[in-house]
C-alpha atoms as a PDB file:
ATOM      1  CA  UNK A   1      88.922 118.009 124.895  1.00  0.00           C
ATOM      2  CA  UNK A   2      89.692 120.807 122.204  1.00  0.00           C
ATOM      3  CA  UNK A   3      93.875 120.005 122.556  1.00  0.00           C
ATOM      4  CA  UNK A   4      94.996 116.910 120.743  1.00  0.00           C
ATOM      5  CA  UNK A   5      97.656 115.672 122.854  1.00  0.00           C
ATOM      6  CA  UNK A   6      95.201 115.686 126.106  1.00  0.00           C
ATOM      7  CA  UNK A   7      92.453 114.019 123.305  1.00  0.00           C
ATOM      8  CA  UNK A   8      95.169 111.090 122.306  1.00  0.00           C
ATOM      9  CA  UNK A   9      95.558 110.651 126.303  1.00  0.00           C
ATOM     10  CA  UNK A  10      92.159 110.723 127.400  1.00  0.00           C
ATOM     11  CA  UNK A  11      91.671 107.878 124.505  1.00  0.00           C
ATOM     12  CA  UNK A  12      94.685 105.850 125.545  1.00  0.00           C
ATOM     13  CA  UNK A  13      93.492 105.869 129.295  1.00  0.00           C
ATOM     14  CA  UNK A  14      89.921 105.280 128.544  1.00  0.00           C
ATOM     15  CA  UNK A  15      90.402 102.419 126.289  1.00  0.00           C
ATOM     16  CA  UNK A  16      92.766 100.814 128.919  1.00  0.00           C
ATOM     17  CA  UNK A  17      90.186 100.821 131.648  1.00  0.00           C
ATOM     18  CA  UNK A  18      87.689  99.361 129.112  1.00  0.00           C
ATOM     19  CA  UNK A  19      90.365  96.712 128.127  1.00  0.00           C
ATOM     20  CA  UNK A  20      90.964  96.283 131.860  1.00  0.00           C
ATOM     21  CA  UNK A  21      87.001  95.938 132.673  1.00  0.00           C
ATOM     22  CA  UNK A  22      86.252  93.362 129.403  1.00  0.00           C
ATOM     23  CA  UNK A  23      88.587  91.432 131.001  1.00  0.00           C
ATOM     24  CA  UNK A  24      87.235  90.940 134.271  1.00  0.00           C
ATOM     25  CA  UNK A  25      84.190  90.211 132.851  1.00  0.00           C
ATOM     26  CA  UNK A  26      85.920  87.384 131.682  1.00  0.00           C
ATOM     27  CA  UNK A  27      87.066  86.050 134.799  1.00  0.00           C
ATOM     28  CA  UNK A  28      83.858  86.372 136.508  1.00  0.00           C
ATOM     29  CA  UNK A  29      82.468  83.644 133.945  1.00  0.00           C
ATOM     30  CA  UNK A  30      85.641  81.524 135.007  1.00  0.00           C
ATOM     31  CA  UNK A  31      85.332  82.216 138.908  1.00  0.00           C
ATOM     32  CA  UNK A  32      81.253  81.209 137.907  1.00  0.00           C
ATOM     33  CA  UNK A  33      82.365  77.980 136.282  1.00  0.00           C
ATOM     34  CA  UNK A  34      84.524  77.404 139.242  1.00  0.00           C
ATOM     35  CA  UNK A  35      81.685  77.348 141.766  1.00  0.00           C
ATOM     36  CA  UNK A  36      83.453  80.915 143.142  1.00  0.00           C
ATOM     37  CA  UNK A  37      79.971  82.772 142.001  1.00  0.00           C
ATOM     38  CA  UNK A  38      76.750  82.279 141.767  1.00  0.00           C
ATOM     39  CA  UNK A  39      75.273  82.546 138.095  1.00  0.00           C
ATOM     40  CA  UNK A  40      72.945  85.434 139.713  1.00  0.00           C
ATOM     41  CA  UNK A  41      76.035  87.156 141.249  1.00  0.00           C
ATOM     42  CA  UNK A  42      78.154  86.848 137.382  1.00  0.00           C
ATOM     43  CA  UNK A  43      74.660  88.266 135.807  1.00  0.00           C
ATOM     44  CA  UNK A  44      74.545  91.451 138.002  1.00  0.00           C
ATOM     45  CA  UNK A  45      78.219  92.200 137.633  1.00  0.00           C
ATOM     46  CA  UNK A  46      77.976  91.853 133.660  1.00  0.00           C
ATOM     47  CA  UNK A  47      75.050  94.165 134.246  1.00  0.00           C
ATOM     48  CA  UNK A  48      76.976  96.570 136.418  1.00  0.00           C
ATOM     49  CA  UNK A  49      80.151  96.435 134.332  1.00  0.00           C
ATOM     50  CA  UNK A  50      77.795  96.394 130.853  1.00  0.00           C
ATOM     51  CA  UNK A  51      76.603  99.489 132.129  1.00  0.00           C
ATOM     52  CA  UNK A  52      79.836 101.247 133.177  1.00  0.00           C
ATOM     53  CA  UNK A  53      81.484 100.876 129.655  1.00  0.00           C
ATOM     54  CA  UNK A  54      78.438 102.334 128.180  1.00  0.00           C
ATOM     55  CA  UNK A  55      78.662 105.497 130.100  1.00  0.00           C
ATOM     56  CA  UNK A  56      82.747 105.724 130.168  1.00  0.00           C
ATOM     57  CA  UNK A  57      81.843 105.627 126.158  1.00  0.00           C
ATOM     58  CA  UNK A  58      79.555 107.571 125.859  1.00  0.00           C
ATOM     59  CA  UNK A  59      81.020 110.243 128.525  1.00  0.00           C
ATOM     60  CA  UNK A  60      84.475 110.597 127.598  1.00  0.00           C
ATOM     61  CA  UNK A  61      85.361 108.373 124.655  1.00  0.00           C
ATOM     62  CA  UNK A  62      82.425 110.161 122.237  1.00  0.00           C
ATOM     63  CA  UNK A  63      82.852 113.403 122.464  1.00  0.00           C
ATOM     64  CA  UNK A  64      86.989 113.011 122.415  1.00  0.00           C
ATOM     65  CA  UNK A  65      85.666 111.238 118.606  1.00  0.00           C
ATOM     66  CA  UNK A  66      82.991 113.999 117.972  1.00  0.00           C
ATOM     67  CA  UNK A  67      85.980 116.699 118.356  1.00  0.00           C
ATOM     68  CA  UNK A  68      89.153 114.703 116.958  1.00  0.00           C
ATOM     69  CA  UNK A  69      87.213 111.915 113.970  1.00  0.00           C
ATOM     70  CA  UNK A  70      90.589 110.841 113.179  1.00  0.00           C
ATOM     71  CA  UNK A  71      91.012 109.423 116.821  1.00  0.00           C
ATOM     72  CA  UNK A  72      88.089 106.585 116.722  1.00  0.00           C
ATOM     73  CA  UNK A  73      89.505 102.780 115.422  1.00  0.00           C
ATOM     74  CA  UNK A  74      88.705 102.346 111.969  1.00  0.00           C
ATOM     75  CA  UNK A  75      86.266  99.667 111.394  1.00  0.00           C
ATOM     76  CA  UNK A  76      88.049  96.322 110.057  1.00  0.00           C
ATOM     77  CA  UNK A  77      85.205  95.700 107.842  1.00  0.00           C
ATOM     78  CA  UNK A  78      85.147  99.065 106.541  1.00  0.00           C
ATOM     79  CA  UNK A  79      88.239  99.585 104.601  1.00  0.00           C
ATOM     80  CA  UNK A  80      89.233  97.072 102.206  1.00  0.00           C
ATOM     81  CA  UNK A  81      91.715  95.988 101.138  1.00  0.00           C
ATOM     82  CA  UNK A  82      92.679  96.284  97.279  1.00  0.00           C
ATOM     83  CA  UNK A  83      91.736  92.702  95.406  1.00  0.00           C
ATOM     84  CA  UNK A  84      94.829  91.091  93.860  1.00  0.00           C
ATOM     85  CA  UNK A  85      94.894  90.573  90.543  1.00  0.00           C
END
């Protein structure tokens, strides 16, 4: 995704589905503890959905980064901040 704007999109969108998809993972643990799901069922859809944010990463999110650096989250252990004196 050469053009910017369509690069800050494609981020904004991706990032929402993978929001979207941690949080169901979430529930799926709660619907478990609930008796809802079996613990086999909540393993295979951690699997499933494990396995889809690796790919919607690595297919769209990666090479928006590769092309635009400035677009990936800083790390929040990388930068420091300055040390009072």
């Amino acid at each position: 995704m050469k053009h910017r704007e369509a690069a800050v999109s494609i981020k904004q969108t991706v990032l929402m589905v993978v929001r979207e998809m941690s949080s169901s993972a979430g529930y799926i643990y709660k619907y478990e503890a609930e008796g809802k799901v079996t613990r086999e069922d909540s393993e295979e859809y951690m699997e499933k959905v494990q396995a889809a944010l690796d790919y919607i990463i690595s297919e769209f999110l990666e090479p928006v980064y590769a092309l635009h650096p400035d677009l990936r989250p800083k790390c929040c252990g990388c930068e420091k901040s300055p040390e009072p004196e």
